[in-house]
Protein backbone atom coordinates (compact mmCIF):
# COMPACT_ATOMS: atom_id res chain seq x y z
CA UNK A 1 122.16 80.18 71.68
CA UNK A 2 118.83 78.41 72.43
CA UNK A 3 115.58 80.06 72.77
CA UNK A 4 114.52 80.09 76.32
CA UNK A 5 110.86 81.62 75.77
CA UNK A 6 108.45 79.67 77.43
CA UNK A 7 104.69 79.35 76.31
CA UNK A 8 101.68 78.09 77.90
CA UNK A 9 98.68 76.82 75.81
CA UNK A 10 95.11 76.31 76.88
CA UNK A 11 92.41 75.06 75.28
CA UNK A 12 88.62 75.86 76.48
CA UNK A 13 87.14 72.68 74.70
CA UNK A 14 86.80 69.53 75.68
CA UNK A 15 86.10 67.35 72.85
CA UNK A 16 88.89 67.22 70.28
CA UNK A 17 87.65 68.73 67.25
CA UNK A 18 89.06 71.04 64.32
CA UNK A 19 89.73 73.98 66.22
CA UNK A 20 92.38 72.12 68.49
CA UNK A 21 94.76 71.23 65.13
CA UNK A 22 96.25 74.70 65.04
CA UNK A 23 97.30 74.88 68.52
CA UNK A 24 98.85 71.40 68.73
CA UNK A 25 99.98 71.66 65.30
CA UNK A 26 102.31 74.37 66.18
CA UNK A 27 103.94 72.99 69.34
CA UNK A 28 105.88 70.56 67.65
CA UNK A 29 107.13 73.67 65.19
CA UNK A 30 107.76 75.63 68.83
CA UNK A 31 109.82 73.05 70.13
CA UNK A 32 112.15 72.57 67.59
CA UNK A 33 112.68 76.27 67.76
CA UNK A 34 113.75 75.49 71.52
CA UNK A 35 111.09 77.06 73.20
CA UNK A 36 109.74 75.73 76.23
CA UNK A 37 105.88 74.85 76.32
CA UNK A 38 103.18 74.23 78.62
CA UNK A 39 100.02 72.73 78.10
CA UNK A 40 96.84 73.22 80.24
CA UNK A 41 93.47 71.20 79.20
CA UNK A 42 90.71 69.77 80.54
CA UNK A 43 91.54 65.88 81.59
CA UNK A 44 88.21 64.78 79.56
CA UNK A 45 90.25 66.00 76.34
CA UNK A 46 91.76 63.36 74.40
CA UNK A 47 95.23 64.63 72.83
CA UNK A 48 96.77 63.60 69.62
CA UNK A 49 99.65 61.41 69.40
CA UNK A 50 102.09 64.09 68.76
CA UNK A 51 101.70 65.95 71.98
CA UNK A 52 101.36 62.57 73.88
CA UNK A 53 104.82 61.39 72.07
CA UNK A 54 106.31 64.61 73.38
CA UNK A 55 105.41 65.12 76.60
CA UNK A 56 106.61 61.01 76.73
CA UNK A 57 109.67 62.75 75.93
CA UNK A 58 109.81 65.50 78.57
CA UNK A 59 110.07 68.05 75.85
CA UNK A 60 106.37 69.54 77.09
CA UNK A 61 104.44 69.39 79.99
CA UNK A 62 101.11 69.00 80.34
CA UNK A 63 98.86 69.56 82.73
CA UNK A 64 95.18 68.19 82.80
CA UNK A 65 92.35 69.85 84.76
CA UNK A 66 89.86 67.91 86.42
CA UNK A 67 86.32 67.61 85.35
CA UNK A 68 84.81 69.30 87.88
CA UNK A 69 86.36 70.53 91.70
CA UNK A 70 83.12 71.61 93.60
CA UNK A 71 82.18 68.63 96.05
CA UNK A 72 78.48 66.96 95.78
CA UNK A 73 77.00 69.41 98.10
CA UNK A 74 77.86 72.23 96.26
CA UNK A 75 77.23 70.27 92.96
CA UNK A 76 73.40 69.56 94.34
CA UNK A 77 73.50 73.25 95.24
CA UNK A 78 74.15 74.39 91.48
CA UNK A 79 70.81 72.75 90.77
CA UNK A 80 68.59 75.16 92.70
CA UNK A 81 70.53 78.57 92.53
CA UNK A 82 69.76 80.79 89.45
CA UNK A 83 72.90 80.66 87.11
CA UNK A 84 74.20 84.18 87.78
CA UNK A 85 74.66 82.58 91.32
CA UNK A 86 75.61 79.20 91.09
CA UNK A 87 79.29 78.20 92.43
CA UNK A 88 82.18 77.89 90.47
CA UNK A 89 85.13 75.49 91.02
CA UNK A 90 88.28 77.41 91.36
CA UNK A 91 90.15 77.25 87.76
CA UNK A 92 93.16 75.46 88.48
CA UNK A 93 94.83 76.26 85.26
CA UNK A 94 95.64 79.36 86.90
CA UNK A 95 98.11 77.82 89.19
CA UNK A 96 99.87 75.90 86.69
CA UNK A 97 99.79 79.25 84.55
CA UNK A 98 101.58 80.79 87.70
CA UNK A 99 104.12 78.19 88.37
CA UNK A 100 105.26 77.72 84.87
CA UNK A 101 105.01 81.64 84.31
CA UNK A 102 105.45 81.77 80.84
CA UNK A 103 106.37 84.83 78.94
CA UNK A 104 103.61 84.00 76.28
CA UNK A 105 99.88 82.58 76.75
CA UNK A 106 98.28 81.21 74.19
CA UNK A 107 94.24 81.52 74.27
CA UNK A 108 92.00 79.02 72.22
CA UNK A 109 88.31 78.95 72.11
CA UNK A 110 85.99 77.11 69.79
CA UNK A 111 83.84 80.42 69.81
CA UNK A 112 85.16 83.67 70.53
CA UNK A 113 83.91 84.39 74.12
CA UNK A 114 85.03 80.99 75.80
CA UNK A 115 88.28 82.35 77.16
CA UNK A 116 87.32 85.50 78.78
CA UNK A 117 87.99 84.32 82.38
CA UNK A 118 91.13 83.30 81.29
CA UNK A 119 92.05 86.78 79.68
CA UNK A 120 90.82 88.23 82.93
CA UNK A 121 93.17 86.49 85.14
CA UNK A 122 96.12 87.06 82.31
CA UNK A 123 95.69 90.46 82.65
CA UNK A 124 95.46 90.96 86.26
CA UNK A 125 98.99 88.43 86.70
CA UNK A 126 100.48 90.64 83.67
CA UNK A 127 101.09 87.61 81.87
CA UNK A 128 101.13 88.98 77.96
CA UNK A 129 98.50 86.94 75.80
CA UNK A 130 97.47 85.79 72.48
CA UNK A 131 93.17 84.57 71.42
CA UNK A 132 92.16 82.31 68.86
CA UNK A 133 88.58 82.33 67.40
CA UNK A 134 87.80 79.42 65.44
CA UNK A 135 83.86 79.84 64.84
CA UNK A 136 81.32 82.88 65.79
CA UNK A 137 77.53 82.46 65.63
CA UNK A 138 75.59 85.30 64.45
CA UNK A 139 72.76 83.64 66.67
CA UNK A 140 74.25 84.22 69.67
CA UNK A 141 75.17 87.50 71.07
CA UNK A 142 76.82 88.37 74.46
CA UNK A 143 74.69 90.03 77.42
CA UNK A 144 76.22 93.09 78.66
CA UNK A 145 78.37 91.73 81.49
CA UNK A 146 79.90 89.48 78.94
CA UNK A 147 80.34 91.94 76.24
CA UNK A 148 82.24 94.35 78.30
CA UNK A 149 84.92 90.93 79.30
CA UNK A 150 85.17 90.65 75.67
CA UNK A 151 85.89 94.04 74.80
CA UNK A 152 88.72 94.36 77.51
CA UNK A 153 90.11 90.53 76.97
CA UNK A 154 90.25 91.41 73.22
CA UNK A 155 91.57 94.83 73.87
CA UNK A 156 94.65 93.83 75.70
CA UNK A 157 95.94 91.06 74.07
CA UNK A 158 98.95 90.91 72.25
CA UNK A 159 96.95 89.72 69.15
CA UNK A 160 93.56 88.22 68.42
CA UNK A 161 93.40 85.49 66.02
CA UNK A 162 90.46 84.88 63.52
CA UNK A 163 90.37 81.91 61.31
CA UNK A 164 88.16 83.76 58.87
CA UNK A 165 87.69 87.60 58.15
CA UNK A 166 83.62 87.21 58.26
CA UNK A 167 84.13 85.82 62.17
CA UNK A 168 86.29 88.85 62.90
CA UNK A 169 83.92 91.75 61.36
CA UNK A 170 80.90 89.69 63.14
CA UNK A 171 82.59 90.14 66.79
CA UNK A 172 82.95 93.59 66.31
CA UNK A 173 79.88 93.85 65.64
CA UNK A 174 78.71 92.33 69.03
CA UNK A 175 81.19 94.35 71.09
CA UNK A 176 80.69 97.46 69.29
CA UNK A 177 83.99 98.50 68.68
CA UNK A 178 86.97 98.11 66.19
CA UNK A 179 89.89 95.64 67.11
CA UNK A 180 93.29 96.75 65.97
CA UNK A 181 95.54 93.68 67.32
CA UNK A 182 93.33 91.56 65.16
CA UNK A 183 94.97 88.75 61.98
CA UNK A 184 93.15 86.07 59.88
CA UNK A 185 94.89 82.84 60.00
CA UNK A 186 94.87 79.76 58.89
CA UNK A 187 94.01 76.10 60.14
CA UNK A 188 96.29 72.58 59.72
CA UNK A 189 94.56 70.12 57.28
CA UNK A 190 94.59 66.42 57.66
CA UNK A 191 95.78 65.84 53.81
CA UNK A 192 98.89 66.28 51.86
CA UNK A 193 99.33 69.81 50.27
CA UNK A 194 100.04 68.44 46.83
CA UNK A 195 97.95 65.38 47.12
CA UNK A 196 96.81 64.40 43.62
CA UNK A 197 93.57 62.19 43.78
CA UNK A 198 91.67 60.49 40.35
CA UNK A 199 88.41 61.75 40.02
CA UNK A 200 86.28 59.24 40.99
CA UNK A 201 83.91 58.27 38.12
CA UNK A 202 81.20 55.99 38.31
CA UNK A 203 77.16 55.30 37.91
CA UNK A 204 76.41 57.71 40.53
CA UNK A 205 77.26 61.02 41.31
CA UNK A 206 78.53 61.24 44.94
CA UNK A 207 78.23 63.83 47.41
CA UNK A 208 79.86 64.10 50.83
CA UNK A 209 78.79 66.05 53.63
CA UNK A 210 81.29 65.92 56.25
CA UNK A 211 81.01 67.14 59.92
CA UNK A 212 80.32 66.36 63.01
CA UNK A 213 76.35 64.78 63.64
CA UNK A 214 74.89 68.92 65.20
CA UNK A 215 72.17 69.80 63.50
CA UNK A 216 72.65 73.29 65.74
CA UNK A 217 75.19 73.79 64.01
CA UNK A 218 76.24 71.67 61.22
CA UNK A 219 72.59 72.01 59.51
CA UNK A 220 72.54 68.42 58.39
CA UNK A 221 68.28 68.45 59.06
CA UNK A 222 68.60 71.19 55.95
CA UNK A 223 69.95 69.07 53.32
CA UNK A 224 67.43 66.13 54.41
CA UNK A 225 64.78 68.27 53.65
CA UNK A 226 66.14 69.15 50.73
CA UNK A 227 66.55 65.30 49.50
CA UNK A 228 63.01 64.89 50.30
CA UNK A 229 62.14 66.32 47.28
CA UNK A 230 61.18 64.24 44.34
CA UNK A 231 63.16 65.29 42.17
CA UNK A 232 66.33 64.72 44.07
CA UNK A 233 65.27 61.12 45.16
CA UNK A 234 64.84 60.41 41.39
CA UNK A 235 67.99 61.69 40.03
CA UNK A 236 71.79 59.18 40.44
CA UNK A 237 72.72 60.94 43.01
CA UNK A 238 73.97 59.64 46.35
CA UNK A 239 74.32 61.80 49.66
CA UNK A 240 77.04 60.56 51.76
CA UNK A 241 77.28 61.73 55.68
CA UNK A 242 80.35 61.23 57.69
CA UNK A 243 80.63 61.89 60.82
CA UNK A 244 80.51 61.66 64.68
CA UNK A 245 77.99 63.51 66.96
CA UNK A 246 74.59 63.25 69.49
CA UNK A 247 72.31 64.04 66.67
CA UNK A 248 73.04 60.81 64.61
CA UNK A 249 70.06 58.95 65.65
CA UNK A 250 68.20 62.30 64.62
CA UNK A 251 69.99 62.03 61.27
CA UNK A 252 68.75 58.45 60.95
CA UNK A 253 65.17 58.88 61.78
CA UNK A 254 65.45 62.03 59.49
CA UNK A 255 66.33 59.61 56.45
CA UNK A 256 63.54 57.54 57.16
CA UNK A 257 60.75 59.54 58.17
CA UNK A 258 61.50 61.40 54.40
CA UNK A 259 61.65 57.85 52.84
CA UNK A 260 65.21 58.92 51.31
CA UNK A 261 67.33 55.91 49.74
CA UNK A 262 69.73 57.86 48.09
CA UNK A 263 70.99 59.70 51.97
CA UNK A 264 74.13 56.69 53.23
CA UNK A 265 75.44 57.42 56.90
CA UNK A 266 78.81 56.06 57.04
CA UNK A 267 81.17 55.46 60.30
CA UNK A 268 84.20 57.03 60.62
CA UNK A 269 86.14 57.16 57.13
CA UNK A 270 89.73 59.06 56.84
CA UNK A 271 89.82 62.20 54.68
CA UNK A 272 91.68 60.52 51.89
CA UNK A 273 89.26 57.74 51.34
CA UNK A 274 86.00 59.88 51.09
CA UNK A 275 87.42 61.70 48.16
CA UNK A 276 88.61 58.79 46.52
CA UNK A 277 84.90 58.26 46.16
CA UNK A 278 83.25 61.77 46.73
CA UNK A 279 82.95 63.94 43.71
CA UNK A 280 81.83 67.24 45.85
CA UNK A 281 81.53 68.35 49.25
CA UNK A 282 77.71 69.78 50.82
CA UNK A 283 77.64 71.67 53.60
CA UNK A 284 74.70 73.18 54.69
CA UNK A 285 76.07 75.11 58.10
CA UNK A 286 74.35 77.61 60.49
CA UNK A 287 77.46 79.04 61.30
CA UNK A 288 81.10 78.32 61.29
CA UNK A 289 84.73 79.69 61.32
CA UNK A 290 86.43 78.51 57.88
CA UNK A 291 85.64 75.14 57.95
CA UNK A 292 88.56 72.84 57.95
CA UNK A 293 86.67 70.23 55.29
CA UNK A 294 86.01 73.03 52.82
CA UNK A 295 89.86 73.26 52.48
CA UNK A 296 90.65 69.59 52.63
CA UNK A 297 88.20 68.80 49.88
CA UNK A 298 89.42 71.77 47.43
CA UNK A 299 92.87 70.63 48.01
CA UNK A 300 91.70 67.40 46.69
CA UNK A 301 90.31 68.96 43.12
CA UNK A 302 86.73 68.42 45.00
CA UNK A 303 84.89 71.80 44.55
CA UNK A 304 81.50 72.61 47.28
CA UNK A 305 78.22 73.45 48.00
CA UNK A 306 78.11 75.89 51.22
CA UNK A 307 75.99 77.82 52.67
CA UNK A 308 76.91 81.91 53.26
CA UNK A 309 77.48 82.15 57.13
CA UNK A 310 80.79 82.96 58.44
CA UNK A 311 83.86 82.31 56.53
CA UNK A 312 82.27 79.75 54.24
CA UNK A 313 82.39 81.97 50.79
CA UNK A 314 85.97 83.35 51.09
CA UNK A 315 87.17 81.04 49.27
CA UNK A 316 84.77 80.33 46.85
CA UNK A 317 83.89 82.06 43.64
CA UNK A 318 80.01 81.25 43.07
CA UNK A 319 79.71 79.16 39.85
CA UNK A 320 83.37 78.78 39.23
CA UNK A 321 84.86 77.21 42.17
CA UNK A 322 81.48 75.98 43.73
CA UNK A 323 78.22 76.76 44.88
CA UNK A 324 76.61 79.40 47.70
CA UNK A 325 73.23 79.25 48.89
CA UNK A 326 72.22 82.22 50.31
CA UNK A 327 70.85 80.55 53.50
CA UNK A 328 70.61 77.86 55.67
CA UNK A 329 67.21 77.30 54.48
CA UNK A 330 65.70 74.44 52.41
CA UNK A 331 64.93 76.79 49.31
CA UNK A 332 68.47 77.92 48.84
CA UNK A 333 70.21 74.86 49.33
CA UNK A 334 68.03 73.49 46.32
CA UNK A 335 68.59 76.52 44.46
CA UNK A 336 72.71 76.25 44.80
CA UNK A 337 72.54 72.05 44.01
CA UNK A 338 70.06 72.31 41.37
CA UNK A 339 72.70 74.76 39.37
CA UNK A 340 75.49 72.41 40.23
CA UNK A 341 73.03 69.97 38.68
CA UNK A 342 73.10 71.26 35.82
CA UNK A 343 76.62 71.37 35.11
CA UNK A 344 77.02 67.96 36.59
CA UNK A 345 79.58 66.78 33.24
CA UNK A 346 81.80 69.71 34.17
CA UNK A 347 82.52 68.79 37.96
CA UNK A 348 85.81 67.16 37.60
CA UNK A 349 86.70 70.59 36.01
CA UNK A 350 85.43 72.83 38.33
CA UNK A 351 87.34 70.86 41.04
CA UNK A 352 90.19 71.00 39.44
CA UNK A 353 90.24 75.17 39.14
CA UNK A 354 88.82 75.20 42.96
CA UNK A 355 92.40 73.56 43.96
CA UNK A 356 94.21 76.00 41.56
CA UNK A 357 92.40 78.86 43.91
CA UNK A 358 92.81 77.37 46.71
CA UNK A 359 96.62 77.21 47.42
CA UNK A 360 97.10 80.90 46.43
CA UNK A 361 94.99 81.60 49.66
CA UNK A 362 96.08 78.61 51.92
CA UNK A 363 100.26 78.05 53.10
CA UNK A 364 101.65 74.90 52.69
CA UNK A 365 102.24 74.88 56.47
CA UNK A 366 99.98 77.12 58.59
CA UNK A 367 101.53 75.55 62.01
CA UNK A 368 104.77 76.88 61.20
CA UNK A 369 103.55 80.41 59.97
CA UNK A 370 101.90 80.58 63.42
CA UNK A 371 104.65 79.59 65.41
CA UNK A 372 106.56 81.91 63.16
CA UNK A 373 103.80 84.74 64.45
CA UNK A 374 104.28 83.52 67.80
CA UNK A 375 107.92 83.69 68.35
CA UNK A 376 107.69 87.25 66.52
CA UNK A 377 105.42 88.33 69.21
CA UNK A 378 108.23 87.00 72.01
CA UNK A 379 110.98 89.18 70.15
CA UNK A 380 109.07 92.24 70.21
CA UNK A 381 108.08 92.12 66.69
CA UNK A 382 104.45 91.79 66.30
């Protein structure tokens, strides 16, 4: 007999990004299982190939939000009211929630108080619910009003899902309370599980910081500062960025303003062909969830230096498997790359034994152990 569960999934950004690969990942792993599966997101959201293949195919349907629904008087009207009073288009996702009325709704925010309108209107409509969190910032902390949503979205949801243990112990601090219906999961990644690249040897040592052009967030200002140094502009070493993101010219002017030849911003490159010539990854984050180039890089023998916010050390073992500055801050990020510096002839070793970590912490398919998760929920078995 087929499964007849239906499942809606919503999505509260609107640029595609990492957090939107676990979600859409595990649709195709849903359907096959025979469910039936709605998808809400906001029109400016571009969707991958395999949800656009299968709602092509009239195995999904998908339903895309406008932009914006106030009119232009109301829109000029926003511009003079204080926020706590400005309008608010009516969130059509709720009807489409309605009409499909699925017995399961899926929840996923790039932070981890994005959804709580949504979990509002879930639990007044009694429609059972699941959150993801894919990245918490220690820098930002919810208001009262906000922190009491949070507390009863999280509270009565089937399950809230954290992509790294640090993000879930850092929202309970900010609500105050313990979560019980709480797991750690993990995210898709855009390379082969038993991919087995050559170390790339060659005059210079290579570097690769990978992420998306937000200095806010990403921290990519840090490591400039960093390469400013003397020392660092003297030494064979080559900083490669990748990346996408408003700050880019900032990045750029960055470079130059420091005088730094050895700092290379490439356009867009696939996973795959930056560690065929990357022998480590840099990150120097403000804050993140488990970031989903850490994992791709360590699956490809690379080891890393991170910084310590969120869930950047768990799976790292300082020294061994990589590097951990203690901070976001210039002096620690020279600290952690001057001691992988020094051990510069052991890299290709060290890469090799972060990989070996690695998959004991990582499954081989995380979109079907979610939809897995999700169908247990469905049956009652959570």
């Amino acid at each position: 007999m087929g499964n007849t569960k239906k499942i809606v999934f919503t999505t509260e950004n609107v640029n595609w990004g990492g957090s939107e690969l676990l979600w859409t990942k595990t649709i195709p792993e849903l359907v096959n299982q025979e469910c039936k599966i709605g998808v809400c997101v906001n029109q400016k959201l571009q969707l991958p190939d395999w949800i656009v293949a299968l709602e092509n195919e009239k195995r999904i349907c998908v339903y895309k939000t406008p932009v914006s629904g106030l009119s232009k008087i109301k829109q000029i009207a926003n511009k003079f009211l204080p926020y706590k009073f400005r309008l608010k288009p009516k969130d059509k996702r709720q009807e489409f929630i309605s009409e499909f009325h699925p017995d399961l709704l899926v929840i996923n925010q790039g932070f981890n108080f994005n959804g709580v309108d949504l979990m509002d209107f879930a639990m007044q409509s009694k429609i059972n619910y699941v959150t993801i969190s894919h990245a918490v910032n220690e820098g930002l902390w919810p208001d009262l009003n906000l922190r009491k949503k949070m507390i009863l979205g999280f509270g009565n949801s089937q399950k809230n899902y954290f992509v790294s243990k640090d993000n879930l112990e850092v929202t309970e601090a900010q609500l105050g309370v313990s979560l019980q219906n709480n797991e750690v999961i993990r995210n898709p990644f855009n390379v082969p599980f038993a991919i087995d690249l050559a170390y790339p040897k060659q005059e210079n040592y290579h570097l690769a910081y990978v992420g998306r052009y937000d200095f806010y967030a990403k921290g990519q200002d840090v490591l400039l500062r960093v390469l400013a140094k003397e020392k660092w502009k003297k030494r064979n070493i080559v900083v490669n960025f990748y990346g996408e993101g408003n700050d880019v010219e900032n990045l750029k002017d960055m470079i130059q303003l420091y005088e730094i030849k050895n700092a290379i911003v490439h356009p867009y490159s696939s996973t795959i062909d930056i560690w065929k010539k990357n022998q480590a990854l840099v990150l120097t984050s403000r804050f993140e969830g488990l970031p989903l180039v850490l994992v791709e890089a360590m699956l490809c023998k690379r080891f890393a230096i991170i910084t310590n916010v969120s869930g950047n050390k768990e799976l790292i073992e300082d020294n061994q498997t990589g590097f951990i500055a203690a901070a976001p801050r210039p002096e620690y990020v020279d600290e952690a790359m001057e001691r992988a510096w020094q051990v510069r002839e052991n890299w290709q070793l060290i890469g090799e034994e972060a990989r070996k970590q690695l998959i004991k912490h990582i499954p081989e398919n995380p979109a079907l152990v979610f939809a897995n998760q999700l169908t247990a929920i469905l049956n009652g078995k959570n």
